[in-house]
C-alpha atoms as a PDB file:
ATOM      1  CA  UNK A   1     -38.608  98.410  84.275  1.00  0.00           C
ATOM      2  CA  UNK A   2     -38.140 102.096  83.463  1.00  0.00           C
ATOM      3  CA  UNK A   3     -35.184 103.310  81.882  1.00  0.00           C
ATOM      4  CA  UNK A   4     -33.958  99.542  80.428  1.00  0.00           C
ATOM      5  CA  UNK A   5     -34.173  98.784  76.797  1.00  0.00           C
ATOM      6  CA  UNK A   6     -35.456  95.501  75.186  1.00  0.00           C
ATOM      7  CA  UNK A   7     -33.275  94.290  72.200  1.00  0.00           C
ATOM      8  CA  UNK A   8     -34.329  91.990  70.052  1.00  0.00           C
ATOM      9  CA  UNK A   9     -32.734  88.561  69.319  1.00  0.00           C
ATOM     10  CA  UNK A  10     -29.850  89.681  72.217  1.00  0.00           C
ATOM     11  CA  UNK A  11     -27.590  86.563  72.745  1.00  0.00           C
ATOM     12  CA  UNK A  12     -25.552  86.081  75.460  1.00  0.00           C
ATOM     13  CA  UNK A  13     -22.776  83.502  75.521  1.00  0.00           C
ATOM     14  CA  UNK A  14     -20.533  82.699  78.690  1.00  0.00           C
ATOM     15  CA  UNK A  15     -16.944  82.219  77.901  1.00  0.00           C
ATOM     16  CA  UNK A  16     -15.947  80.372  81.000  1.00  0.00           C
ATOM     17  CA  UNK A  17     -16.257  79.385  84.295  1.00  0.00           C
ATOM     18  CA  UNK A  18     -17.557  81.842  87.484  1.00  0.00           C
ATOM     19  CA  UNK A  19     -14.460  83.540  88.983  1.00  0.00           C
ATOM     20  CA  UNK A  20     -13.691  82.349  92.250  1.00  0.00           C
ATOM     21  CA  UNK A  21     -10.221  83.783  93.665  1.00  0.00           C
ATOM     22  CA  UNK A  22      -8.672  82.548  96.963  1.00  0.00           C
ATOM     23  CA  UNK A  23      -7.706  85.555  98.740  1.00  0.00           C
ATOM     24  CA  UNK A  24      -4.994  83.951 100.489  1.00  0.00           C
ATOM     25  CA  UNK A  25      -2.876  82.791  97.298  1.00  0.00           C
ATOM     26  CA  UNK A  26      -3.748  86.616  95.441  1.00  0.00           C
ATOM     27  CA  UNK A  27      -2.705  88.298  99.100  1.00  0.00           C
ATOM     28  CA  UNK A  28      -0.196  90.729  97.100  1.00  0.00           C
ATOM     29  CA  UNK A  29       3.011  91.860  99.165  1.00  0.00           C
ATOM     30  CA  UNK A  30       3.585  95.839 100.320  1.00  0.00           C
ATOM     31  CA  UNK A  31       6.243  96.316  97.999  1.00  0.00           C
ATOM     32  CA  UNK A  32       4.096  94.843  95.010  1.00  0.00           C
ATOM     33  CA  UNK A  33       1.894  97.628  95.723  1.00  0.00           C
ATOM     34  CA  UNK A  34       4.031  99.999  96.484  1.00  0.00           C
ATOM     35  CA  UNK A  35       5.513  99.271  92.997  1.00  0.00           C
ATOM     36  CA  UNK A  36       1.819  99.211  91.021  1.00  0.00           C
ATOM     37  CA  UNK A  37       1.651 102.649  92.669  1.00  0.00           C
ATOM     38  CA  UNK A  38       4.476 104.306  92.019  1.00  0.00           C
ATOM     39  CA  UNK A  39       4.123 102.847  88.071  1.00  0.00           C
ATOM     40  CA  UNK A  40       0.683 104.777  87.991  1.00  0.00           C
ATOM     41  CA  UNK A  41       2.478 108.428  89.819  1.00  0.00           C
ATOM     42  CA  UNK A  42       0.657 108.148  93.117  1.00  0.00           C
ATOM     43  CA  UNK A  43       2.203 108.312  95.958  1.00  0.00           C
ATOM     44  CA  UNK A  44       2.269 104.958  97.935  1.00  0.00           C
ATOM     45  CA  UNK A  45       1.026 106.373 101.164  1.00  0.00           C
ATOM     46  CA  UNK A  46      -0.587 104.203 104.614  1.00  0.00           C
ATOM     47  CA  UNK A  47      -3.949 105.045 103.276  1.00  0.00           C
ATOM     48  CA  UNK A  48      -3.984 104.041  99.832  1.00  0.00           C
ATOM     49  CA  UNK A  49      -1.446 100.963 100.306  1.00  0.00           C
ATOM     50  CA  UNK A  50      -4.110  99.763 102.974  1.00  0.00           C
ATOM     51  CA  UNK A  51      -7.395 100.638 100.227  1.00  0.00           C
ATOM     52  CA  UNK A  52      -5.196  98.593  97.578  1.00  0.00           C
ATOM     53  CA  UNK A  53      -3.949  95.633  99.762  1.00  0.00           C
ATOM     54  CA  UNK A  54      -7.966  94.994 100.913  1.00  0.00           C
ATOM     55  CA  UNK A  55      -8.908  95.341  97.110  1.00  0.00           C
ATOM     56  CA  UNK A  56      -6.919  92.920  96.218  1.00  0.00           C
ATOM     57  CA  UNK A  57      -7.684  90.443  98.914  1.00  0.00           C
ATOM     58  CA  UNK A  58     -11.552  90.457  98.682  1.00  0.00           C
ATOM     59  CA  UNK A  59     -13.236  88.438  95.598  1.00  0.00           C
ATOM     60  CA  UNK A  60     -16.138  90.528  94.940  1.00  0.00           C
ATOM     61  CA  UNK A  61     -16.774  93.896  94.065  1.00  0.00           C
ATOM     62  CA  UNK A  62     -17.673  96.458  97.558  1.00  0.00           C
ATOM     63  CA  UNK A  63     -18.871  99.465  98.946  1.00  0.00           C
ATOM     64  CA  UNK A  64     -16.949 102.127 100.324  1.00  0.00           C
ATOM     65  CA  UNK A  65     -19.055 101.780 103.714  1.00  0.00           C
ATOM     66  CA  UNK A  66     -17.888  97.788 103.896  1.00  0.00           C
ATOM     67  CA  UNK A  67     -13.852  99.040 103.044  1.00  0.00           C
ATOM     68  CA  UNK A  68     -14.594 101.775 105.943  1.00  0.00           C
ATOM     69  CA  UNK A  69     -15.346  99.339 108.077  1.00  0.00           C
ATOM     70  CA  UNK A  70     -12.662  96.601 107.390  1.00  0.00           C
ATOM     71  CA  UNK A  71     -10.312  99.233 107.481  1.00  0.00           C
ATOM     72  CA  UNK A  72     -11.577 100.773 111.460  1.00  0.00           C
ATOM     73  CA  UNK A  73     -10.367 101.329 113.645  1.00  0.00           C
ATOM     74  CA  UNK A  74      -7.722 102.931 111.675  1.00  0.00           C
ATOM     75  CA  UNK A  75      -5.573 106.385 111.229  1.00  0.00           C
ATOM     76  CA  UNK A  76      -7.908 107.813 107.978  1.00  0.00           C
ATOM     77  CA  UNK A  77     -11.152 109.285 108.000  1.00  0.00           C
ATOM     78  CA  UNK A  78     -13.567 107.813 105.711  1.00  0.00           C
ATOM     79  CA  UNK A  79     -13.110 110.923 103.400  1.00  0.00           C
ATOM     80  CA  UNK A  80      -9.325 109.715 102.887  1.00  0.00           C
ATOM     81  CA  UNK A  81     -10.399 106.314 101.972  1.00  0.00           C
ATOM     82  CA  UNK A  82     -12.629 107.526  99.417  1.00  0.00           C
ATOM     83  CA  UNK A  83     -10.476 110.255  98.083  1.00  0.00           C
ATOM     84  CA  UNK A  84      -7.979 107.019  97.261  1.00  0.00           C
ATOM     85  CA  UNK A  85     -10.727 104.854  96.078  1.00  0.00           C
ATOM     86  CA  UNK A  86     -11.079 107.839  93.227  1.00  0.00           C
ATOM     87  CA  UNK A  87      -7.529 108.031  92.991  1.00  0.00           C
ATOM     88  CA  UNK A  88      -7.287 104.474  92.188  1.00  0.00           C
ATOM     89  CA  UNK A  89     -10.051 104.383  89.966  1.00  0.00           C
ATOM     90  CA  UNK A  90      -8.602 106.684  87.625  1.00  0.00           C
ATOM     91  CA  UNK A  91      -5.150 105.424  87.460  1.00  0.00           C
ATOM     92  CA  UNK A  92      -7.125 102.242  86.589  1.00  0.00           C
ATOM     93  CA  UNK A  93      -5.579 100.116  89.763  1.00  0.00           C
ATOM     94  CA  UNK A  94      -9.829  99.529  90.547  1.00  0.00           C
ATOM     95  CA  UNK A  95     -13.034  99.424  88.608  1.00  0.00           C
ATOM     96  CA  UNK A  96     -15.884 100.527  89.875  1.00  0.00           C
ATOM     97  CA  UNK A  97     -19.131  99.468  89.393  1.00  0.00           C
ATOM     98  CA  UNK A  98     -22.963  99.581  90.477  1.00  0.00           C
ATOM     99  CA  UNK A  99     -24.907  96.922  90.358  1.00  0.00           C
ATOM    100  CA  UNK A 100     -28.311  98.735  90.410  1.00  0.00           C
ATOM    101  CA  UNK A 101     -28.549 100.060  94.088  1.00  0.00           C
ATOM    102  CA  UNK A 102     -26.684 103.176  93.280  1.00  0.00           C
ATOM    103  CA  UNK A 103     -24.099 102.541  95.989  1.00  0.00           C
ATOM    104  CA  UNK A 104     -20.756 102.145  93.701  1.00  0.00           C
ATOM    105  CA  UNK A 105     -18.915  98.940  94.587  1.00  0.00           C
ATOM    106  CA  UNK A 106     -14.978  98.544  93.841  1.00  0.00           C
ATOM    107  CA  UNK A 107     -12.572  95.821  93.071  1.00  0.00           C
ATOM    108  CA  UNK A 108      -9.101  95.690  91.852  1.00  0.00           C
ATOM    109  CA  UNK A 109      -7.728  95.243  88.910  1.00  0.00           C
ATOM    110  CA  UNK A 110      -5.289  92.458  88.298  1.00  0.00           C
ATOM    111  CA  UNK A 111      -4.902  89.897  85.248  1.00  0.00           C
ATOM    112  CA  UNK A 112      -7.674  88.002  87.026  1.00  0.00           C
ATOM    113  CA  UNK A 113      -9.682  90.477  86.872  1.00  0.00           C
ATOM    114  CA  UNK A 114      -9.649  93.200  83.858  1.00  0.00           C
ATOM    115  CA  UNK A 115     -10.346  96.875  83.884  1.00  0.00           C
ATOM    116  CA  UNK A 116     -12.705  96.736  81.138  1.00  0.00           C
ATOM    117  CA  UNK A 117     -15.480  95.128  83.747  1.00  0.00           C
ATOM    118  CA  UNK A 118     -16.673  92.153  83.659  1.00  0.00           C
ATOM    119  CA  UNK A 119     -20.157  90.892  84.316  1.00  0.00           C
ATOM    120  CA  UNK A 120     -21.539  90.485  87.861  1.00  0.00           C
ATOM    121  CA  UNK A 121     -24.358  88.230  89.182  1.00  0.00           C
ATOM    122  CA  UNK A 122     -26.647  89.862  91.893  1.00  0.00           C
ATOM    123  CA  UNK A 123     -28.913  87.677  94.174  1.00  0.00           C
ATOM    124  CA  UNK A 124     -32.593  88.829  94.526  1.00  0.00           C
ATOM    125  CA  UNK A 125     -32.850  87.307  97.214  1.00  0.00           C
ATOM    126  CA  UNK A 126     -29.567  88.086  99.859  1.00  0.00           C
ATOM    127  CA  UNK A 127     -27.637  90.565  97.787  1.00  0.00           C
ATOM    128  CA  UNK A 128     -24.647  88.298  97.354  1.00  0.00           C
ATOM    129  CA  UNK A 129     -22.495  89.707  94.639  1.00  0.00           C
ATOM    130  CA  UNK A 130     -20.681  87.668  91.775  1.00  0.00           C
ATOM    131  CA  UNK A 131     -18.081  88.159  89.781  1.00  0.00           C
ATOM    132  CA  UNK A 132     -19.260  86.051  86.476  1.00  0.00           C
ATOM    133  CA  UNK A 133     -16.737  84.901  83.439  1.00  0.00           C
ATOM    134  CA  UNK A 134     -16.186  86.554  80.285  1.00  0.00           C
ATOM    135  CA  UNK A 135     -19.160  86.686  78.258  1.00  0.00           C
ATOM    136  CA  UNK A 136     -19.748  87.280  74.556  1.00  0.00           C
ATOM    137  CA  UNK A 137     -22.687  90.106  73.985  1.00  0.00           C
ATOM    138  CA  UNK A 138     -24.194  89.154  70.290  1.00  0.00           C
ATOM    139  CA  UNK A 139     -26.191  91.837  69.427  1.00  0.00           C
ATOM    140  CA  UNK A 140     -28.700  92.496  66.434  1.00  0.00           C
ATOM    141  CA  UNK A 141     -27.384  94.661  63.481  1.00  0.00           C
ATOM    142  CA  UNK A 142     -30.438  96.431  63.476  1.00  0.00           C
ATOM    143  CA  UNK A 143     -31.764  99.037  65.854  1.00  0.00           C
ATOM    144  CA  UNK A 144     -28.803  98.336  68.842  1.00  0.00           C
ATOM    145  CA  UNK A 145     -28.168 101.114  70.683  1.00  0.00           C
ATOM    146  CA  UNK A 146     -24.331 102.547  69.256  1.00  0.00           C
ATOM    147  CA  UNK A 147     -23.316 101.610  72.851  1.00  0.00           C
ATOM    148  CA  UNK A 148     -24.107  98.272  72.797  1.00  0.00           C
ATOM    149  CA  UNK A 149     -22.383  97.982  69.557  1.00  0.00           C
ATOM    150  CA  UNK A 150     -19.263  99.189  70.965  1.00  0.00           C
ATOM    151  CA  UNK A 151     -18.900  97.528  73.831  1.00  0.00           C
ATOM    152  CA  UNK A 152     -19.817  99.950  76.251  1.00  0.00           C
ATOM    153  CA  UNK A 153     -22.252  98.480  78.918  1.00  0.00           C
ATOM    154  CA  UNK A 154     -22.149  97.273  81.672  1.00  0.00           C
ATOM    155  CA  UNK A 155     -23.865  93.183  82.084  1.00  0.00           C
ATOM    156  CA  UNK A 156     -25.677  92.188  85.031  1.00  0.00           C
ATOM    157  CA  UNK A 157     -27.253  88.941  85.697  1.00  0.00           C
ATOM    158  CA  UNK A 158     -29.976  88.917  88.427  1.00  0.00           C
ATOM    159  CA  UNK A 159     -31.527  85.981  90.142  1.00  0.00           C
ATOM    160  CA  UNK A 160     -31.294  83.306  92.804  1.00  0.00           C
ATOM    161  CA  UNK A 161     -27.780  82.558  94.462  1.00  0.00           C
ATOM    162  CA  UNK A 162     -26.985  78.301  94.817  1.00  0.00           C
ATOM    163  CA  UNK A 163     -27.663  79.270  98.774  1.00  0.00           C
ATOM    164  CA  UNK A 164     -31.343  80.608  98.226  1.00  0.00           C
ATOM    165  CA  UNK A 165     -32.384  78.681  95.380  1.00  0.00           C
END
């Protein structure tokens, strides 16, 4: 694969469990996101209340199209809804990420899930996206790109889901 780096001796050790949320017991109130909102100095308008609220709700990471669609037939324009997805990426409310498609994929941040990342598991096979447990990148002292020394990447595991294996 072009562009990807081998390391040598790269260890990867998985801290936990995969996280599965129940959207129904996360389902945050208006006012709770109103409040987050307001804490970050944006202004807790129809649009981005409605951007947060499905955020929040959904357990994996998605695409702008997918919120577009959840969110139609509705007042905004799906300029508006990614004007606030930017918005709320940079007040750190949602992480984006891409998980090698180039179509950026969002999810909130919340103690369940941190705005440092994460990694994510992508199916081969259906696309089915992942969010994976908190995993511990050892890394050779030799020849390791600085970024992977700092821990600043990104970890993706591919392969088959538990529905196509």
């Amino acid at each position: 694969m072009r562009g990807l780096a081998t390391l040598p001796a790269l260890q990867l050790h998985v801290m936990g469990t995969p996280r599965r949320l129940d959207p129904m017991a996360s389902k945050p109130t208006l006012e709770t996101l109103r409040t987050a909102l307001r804490e970050t100095g944006l202004r807790a308008t129809s649009s981005r209340l409605a951007v947060l609220q499905h955020l929040r709700t959904n357990v994996t990471p998605i695409s702008h199209a997918e919120i577009v669609d959840k969110l139609s037939p509705g007042p905004w324009d799906p300029a508006t809804i990614y004007r606030n997805l930017i918005d709320l990426v940079e007040v750190g409310l949602v992480r984006r990420t891409d998980v090698g498609d180039h179509v950026w994929r969002f999810e909130a941040v919340s103690n369940s899930h941190d705005a440092q990342g994460h990694p994510h598991f992508v199916c081969t096979e259906c696309g089915t996206i992942e969010c994976m447990p908190e995993m511990q990148l050892v890394a050779p002292r030799t020849k390791t790109p600085r970024a992977v020394k700092q821990h600043k990447i990104e970890v993706q595991l591919r392969g088959l889901c538990d529905s196509c294996i």
